[in-house]
C-alpha atoms as a PDB file:
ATOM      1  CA  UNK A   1      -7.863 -23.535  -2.808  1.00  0.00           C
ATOM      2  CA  UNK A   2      -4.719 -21.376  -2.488  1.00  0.00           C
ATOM      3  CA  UNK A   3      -6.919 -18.034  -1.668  1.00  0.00           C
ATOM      4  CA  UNK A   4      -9.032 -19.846  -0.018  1.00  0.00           C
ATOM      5  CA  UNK A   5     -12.185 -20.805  -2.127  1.00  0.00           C
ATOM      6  CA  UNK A   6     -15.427 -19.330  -2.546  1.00  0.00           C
ATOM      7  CA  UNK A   7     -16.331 -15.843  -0.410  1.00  0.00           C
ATOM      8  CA  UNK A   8     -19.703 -15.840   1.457  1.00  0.00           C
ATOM      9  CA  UNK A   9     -21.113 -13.552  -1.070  1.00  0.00           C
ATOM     10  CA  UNK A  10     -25.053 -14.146  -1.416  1.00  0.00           C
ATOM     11  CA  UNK A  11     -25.293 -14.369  -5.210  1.00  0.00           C
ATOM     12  CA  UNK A  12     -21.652 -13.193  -5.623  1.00  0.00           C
ATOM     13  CA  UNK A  13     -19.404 -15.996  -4.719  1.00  0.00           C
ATOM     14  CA  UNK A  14     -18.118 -16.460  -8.398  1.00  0.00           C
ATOM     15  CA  UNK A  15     -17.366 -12.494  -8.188  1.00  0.00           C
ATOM     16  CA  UNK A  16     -15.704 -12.974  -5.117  1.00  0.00           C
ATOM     17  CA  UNK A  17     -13.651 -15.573  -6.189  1.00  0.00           C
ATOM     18  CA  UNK A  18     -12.515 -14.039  -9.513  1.00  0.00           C
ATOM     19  CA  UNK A  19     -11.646 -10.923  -7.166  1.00  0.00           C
ATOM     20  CA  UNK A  20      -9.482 -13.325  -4.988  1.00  0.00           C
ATOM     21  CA  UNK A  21      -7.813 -14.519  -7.858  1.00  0.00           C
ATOM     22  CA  UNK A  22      -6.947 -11.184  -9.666  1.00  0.00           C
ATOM     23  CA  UNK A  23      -5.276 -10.198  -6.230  1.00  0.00           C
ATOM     24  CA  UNK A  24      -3.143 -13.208  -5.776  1.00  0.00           C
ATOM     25  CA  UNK A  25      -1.655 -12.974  -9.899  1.00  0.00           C
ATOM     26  CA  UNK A  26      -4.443 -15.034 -11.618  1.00  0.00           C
ATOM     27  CA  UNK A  27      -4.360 -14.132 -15.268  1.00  0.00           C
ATOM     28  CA  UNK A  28      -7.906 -14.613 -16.691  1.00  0.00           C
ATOM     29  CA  UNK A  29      -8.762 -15.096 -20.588  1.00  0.00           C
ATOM     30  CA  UNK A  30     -12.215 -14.977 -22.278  1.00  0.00           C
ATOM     31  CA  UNK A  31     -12.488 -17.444 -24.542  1.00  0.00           C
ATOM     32  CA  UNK A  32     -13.980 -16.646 -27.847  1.00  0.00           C
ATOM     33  CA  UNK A  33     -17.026 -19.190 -27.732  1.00  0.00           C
ATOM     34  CA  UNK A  34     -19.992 -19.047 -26.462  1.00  0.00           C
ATOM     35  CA  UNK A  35     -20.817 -22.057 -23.804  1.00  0.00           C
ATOM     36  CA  UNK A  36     -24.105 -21.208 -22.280  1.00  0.00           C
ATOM     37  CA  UNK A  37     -26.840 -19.847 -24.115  1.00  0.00           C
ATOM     38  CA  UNK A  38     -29.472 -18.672 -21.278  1.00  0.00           C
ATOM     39  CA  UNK A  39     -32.333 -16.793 -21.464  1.00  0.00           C
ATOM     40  CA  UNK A  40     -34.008 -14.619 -18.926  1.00  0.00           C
ATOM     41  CA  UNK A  41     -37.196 -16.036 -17.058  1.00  0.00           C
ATOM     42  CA  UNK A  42     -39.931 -15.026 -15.566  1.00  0.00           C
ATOM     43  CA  UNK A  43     -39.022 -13.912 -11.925  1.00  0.00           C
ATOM     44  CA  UNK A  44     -35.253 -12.706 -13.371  1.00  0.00           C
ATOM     45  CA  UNK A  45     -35.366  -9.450 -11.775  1.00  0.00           C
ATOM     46  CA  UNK A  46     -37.687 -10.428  -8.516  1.00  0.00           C
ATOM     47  CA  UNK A  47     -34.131 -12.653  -7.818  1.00  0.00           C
ATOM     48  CA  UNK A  48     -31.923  -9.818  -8.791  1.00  0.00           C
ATOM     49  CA  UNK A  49     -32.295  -7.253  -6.157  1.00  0.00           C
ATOM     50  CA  UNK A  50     -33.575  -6.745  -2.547  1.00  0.00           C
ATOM     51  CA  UNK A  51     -31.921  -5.914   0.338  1.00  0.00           C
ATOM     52  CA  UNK A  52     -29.923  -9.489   0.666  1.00  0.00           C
ATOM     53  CA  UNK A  53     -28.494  -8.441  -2.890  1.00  0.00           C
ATOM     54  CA  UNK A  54     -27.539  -5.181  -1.830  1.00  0.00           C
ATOM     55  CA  UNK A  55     -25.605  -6.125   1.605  1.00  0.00           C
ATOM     56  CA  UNK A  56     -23.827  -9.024  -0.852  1.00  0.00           C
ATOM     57  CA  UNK A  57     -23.047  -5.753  -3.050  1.00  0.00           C
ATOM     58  CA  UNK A  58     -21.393  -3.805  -0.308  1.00  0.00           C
ATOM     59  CA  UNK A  59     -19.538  -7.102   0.995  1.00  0.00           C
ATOM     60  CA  UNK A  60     -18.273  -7.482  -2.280  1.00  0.00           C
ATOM     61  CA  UNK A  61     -17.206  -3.736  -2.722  1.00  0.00           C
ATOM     62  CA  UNK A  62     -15.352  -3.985   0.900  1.00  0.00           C
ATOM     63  CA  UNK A  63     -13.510  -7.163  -0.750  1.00  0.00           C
ATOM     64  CA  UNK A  64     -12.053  -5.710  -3.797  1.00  0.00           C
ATOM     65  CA  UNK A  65     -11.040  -2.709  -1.427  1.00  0.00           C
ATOM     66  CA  UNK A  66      -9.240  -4.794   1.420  1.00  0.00           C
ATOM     67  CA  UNK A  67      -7.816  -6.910  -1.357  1.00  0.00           C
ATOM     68  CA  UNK A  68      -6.164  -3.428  -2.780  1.00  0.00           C
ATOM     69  CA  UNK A  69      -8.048  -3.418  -6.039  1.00  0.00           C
ATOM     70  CA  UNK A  70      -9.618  -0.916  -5.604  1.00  0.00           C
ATOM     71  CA  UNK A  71      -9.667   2.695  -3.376  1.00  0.00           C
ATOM     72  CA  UNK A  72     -12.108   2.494  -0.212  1.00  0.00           C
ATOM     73  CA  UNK A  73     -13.728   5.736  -2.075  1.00  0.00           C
ATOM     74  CA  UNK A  74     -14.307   3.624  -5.514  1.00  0.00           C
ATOM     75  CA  UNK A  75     -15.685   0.919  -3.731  1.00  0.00           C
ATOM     76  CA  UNK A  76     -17.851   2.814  -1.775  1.00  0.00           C
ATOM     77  CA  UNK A  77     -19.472   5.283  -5.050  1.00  0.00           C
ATOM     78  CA  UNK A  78     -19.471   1.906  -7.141  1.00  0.00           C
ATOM     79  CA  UNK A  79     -21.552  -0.040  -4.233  1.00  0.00           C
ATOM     80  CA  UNK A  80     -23.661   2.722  -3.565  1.00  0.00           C
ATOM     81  CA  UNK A  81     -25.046   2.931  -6.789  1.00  0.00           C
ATOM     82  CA  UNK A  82     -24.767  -0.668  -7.513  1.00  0.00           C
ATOM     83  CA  UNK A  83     -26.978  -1.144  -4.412  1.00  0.00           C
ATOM     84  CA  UNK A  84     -29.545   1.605  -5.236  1.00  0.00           C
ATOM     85  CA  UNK A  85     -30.454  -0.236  -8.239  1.00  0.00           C
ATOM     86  CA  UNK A  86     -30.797  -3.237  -6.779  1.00  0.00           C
ATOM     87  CA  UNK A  87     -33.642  -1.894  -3.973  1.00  0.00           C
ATOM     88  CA  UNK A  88     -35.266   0.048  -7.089  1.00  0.00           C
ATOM     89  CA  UNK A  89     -38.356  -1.982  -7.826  1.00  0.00           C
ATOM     90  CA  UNK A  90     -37.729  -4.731 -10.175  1.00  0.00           C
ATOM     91  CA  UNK A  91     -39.753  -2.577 -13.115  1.00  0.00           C
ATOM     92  CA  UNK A  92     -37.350  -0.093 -12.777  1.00  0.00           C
ATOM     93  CA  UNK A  93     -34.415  -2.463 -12.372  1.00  0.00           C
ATOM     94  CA  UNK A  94     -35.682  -3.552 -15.669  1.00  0.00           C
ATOM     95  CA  UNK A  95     -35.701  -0.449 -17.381  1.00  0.00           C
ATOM     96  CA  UNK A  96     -32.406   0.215 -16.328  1.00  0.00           C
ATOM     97  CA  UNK A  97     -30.889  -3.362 -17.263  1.00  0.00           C
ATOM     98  CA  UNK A  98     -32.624  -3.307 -20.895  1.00  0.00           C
ATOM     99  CA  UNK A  99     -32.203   0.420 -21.428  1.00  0.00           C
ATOM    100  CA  UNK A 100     -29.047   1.532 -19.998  1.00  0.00           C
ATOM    101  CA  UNK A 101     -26.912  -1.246 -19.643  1.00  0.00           C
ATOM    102  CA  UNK A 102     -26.953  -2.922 -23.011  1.00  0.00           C
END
């Protein structure tokens, strides 16, 4: 509550409010357990792009910058690609998740 709770981030808002946190001194921890186990369903990557995705993306990016996380040039390179891969087709999208990010 003390930053404020959840950003209006379409899909984001638990990015937005770790990002919150890490600017006001919040020291996070992974714990060593695992506490979901999910698997991906049909319609996974149809949810996980489009141009709603990709504005959330660049809100998100703008964030961490204002916050001073990050430089106004990192945010805008790591958006812009970010949000090219999220208006790629969700085949491609695919390919790139399974392929390239794992």
């Amino acid at each position: 509550m003390e930053v404020g709770g959840y950003p209006d981030l379409y899909f984001r808002e638990d990015y937005g409010l770790w990002v919150k946190l890490i600017a006001h001194g919040a020291i996070f921890y992974n714990i060593q357990m695992e506490l979901v186990d999910a698997n991906i369903a049909n319609g996974f990557l149809n949810r996980r792009g489009g141009i709603r995705y990709a504005f959330a993306e660049i809100k998100l990016q703008s964030l961490m910058s204002d916050l001073g996380l990050k430089s106004r040039f990192s945010a805008f390179f790591d958006g812009s690609l970010r949000t090219f891969v999220f208006l790629l087709p969700s085949f491609l999208r695919g390919k790139i998740y399974m392929h390239l990010l794992r």
